[in-house]
Protein backbone atom coordinates (compact mmCIF):
# COMPACT_ATOMS: atom_id res chain seq x y z
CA UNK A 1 81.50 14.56 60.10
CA UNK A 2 80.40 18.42 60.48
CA UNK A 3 78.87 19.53 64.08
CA UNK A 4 77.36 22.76 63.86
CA UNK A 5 74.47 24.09 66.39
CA UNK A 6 71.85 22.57 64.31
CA UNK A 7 73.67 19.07 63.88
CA UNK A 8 74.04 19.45 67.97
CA UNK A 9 70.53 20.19 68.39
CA UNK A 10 69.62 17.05 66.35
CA UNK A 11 71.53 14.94 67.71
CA UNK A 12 70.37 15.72 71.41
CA UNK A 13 67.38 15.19 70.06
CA UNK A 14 67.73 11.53 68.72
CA UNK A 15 69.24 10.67 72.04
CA UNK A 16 66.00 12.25 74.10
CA UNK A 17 64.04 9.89 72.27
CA UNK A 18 65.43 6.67 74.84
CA UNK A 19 65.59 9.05 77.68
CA UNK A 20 61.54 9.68 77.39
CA UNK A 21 61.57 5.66 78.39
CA UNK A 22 63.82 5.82 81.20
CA UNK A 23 61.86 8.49 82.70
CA UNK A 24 59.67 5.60 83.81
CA UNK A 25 62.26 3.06 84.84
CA UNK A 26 63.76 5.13 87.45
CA UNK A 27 61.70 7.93 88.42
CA UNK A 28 57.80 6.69 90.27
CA UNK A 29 54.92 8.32 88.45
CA UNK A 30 53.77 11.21 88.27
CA UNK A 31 57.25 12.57 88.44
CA UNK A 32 58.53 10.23 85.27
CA UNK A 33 54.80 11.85 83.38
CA UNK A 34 56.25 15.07 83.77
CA UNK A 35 59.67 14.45 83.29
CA UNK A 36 58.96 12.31 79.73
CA UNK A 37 56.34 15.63 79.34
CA UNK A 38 58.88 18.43 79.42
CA UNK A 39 61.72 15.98 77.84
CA UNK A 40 59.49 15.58 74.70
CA UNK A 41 58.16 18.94 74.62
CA UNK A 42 61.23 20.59 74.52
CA UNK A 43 63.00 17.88 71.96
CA UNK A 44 59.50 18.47 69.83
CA UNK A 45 60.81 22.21 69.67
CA UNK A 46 64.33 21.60 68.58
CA UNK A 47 63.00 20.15 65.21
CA UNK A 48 61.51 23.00 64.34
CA UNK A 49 64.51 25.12 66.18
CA UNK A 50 67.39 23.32 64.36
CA UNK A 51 65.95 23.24 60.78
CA UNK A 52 65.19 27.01 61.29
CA UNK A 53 68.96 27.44 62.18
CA UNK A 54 70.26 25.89 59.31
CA UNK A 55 68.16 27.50 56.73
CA UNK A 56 69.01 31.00 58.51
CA UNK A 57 72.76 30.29 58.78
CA UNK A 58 72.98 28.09 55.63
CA UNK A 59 74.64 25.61 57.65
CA UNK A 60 72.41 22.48 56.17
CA UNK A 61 74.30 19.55 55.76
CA UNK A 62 74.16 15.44 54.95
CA UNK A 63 74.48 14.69 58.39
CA UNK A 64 71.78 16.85 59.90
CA UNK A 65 69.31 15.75 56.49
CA UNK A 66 69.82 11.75 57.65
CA UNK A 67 69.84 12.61 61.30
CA UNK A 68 66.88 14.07 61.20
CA UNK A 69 64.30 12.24 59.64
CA UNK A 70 65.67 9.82 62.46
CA UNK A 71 65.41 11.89 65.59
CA UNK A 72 61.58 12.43 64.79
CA UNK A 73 60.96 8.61 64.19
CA UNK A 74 62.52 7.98 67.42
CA UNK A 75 60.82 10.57 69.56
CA UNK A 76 57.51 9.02 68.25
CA UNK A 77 58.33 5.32 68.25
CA UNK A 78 59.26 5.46 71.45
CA UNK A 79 56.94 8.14 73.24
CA UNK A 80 54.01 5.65 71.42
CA UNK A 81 55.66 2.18 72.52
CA UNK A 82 55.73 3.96 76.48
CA UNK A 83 51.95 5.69 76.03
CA UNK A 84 50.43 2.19 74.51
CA UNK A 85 52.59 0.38 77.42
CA UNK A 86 50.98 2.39 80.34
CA UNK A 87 47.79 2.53 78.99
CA UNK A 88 44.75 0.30 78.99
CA UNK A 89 45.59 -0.99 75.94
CA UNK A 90 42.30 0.52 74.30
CA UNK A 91 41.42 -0.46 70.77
CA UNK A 92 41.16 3.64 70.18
CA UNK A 93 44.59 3.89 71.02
CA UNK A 94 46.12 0.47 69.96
CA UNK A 95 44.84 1.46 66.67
CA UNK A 96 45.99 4.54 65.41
CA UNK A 97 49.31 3.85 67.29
CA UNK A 98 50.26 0.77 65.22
CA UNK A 99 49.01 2.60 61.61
CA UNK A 100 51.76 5.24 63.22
CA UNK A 101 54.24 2.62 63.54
CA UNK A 102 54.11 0.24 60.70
CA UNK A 103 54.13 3.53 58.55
CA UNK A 104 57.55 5.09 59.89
CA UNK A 105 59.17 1.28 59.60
CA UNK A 106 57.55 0.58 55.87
CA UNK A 107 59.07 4.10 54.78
CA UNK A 108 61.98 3.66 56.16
CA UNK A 109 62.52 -0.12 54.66
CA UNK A 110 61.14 1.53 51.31
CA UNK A 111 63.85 4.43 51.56
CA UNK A 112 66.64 1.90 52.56
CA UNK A 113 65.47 -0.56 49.32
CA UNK A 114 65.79 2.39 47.01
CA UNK A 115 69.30 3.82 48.00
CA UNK A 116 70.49 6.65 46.11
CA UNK A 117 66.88 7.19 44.29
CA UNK A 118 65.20 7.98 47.52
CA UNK A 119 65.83 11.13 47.28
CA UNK A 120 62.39 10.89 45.38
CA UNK A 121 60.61 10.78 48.50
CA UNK A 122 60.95 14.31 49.71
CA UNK A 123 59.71 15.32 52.68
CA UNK A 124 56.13 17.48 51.77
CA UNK A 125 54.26 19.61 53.69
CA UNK A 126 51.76 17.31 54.36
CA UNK A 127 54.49 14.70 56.21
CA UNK A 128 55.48 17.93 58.20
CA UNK A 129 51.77 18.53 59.37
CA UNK A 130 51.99 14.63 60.45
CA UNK A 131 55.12 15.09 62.30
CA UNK A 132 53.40 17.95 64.23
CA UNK A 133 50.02 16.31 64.57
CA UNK A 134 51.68 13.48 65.99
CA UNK A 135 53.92 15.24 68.72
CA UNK A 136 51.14 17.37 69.55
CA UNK A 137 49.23 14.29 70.06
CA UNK A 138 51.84 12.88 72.33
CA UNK A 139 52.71 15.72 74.21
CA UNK A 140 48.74 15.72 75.04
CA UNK A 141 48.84 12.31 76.24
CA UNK A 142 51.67 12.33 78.20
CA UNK A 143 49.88 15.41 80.46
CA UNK A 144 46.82 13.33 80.65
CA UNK A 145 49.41 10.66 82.73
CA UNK A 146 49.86 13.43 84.97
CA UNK A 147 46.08 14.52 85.52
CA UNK A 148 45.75 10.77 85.91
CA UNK A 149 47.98 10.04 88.96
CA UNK A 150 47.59 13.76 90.56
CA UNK A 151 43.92 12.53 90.77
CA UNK A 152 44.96 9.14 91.99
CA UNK A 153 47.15 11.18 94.53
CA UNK A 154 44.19 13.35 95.95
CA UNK A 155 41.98 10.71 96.14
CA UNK A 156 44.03 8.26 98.28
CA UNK A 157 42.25 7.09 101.02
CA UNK A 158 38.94 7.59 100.18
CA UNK A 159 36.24 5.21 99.18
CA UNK A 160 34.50 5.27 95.54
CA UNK A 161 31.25 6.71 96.62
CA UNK A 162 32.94 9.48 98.15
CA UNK A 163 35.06 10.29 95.16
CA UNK A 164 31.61 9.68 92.72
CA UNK A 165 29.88 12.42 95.45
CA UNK A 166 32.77 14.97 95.04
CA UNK A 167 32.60 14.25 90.92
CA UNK A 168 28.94 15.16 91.09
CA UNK A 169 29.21 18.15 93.82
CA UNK A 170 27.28 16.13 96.43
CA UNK A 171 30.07 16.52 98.03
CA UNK A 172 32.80 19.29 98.78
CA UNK A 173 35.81 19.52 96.25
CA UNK A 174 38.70 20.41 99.05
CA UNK A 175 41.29 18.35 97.05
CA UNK A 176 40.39 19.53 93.19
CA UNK A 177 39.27 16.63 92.47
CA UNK A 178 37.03 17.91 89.86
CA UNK A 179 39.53 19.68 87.77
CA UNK A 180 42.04 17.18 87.97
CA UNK A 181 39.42 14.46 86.48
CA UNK A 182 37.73 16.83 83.61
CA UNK A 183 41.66 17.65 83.18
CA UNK A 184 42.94 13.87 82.96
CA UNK A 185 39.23 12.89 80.57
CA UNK A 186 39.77 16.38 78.41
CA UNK A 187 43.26 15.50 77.85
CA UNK A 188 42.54 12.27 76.74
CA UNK A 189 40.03 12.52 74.58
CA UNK A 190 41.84 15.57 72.75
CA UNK A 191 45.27 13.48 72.63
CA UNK A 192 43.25 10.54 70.98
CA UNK A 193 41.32 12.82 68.49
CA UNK A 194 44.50 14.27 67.47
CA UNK A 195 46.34 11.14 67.26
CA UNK A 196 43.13 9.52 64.61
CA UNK A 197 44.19 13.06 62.89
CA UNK A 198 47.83 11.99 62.89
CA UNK A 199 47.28 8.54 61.81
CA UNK A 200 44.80 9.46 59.00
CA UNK A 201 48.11 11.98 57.87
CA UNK A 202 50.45 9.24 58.55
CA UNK A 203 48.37 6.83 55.93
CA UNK A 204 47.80 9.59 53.54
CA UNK A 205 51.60 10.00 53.56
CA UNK A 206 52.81 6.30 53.50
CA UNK A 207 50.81 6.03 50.02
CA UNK A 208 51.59 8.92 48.64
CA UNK A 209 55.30 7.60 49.50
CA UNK A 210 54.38 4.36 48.33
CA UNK A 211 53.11 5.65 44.57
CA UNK A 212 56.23 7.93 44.36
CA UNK A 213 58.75 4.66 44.78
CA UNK A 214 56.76 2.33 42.56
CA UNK A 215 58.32 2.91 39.07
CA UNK A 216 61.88 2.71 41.00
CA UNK A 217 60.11 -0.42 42.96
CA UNK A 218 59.80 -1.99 39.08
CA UNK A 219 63.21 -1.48 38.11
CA UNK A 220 64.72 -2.75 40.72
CA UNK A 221 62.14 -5.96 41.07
């Protein structure tokens, strides 16, 4: 087995992936929201990082081709499965999350099936723009957490008409209230828009996967 920078960055990337969910089993929120924030954020830049070392120093191997494939399923597995656990469980994010889901596992059963011919389903541009539409998405979320219980935080103590009169500038903003709610409803709304985008790209790719591996599907029925 070959380590090189690249194979190093990978692999601390795979093993980020679980650490994004113990963020929130022993650290109280909104520490473990920025902790799972900058954990993903900077393991979302090591896929592009490592791939652009091994290209550079021609250091692309097996290992780091399997591995990585795997770290980004991971990240995203896992960063959805702690997003739709926290959430309100809202059909607008339920959704899109488990077309995210069932995609990465159907591939991945449909590249283990084939064996040796899955090299057939290179990785195309398109799955890249997925991969980054989905991380973006993520990263997005994960920040609206932290709007979330920053506003929660400011807001302790006080009763929900004064919090509505503050919202509407009845009252005076001495907490920032107001930018800590349009922050925590703007992040939302962009992190779900992008993850519809993702999922739509994450369907798109699955069949186009899918229409690759039938004729090796036949043969091997």
């Amino acid at each position: 087995m070959k380590i090189n920078i690249p194979n190093l960055l990978t692999v601390l990337r795979l093993l980020s992936a679980p650490a994004v969910a113990v963020m929130f089993l022993y650290f109280t929120r909104p520490y473990a929201d920025w902790f799972a924030l900058m954990l993903f954020i900077v393991a979302s830049i090591t896929d592009w990082f490592d791939g652009f070392l091994a290209r550079t120093w021609k250091q692309e191997t097996k290992l780091g081709a399997m591995l990585d494939p795997i770290a980004d399923k991971a990240m995203v597995v896992i960063a959805l499965m702690v997003i739709v656990g926290y959430s309100s469980m809202s059909p607008w994010l339920v959704l899109p999350a488990t077309v995210i889901l069932f995609r990465e596992v159907f591939v991945s059963g449909l590249r283990e099936f084939l064996g040796d011919t899955a090299g057939t389903l290179k990785v195309t541009k398109l799955a890249k723009w997925k991969t980054t539409a989905q991380m973006v998405a993520i990263a997005i979320l994960f920040s609206q957490g932290v709007f979330e219980h920053y506003l929660g935080m400011s807001a302790y103590g006080m009763d929900s008409a004064l919090v509505n009169d503050i919202l509407t500038g009845a009252e005076e903003d001495l907490h920032g209230l107001q930018w800590k709610f349009s922050g925590m409803i703007w992040a939302g709304r962009i992190g779900l828009v992008l993850l519809w985008v993702a999922s739509i790209l994450t369907l798109i790719t699955g069949v186009d996967y899918f229409l690759k591996a039938r004729p090796y599907l036949r043969d091997n029925a």
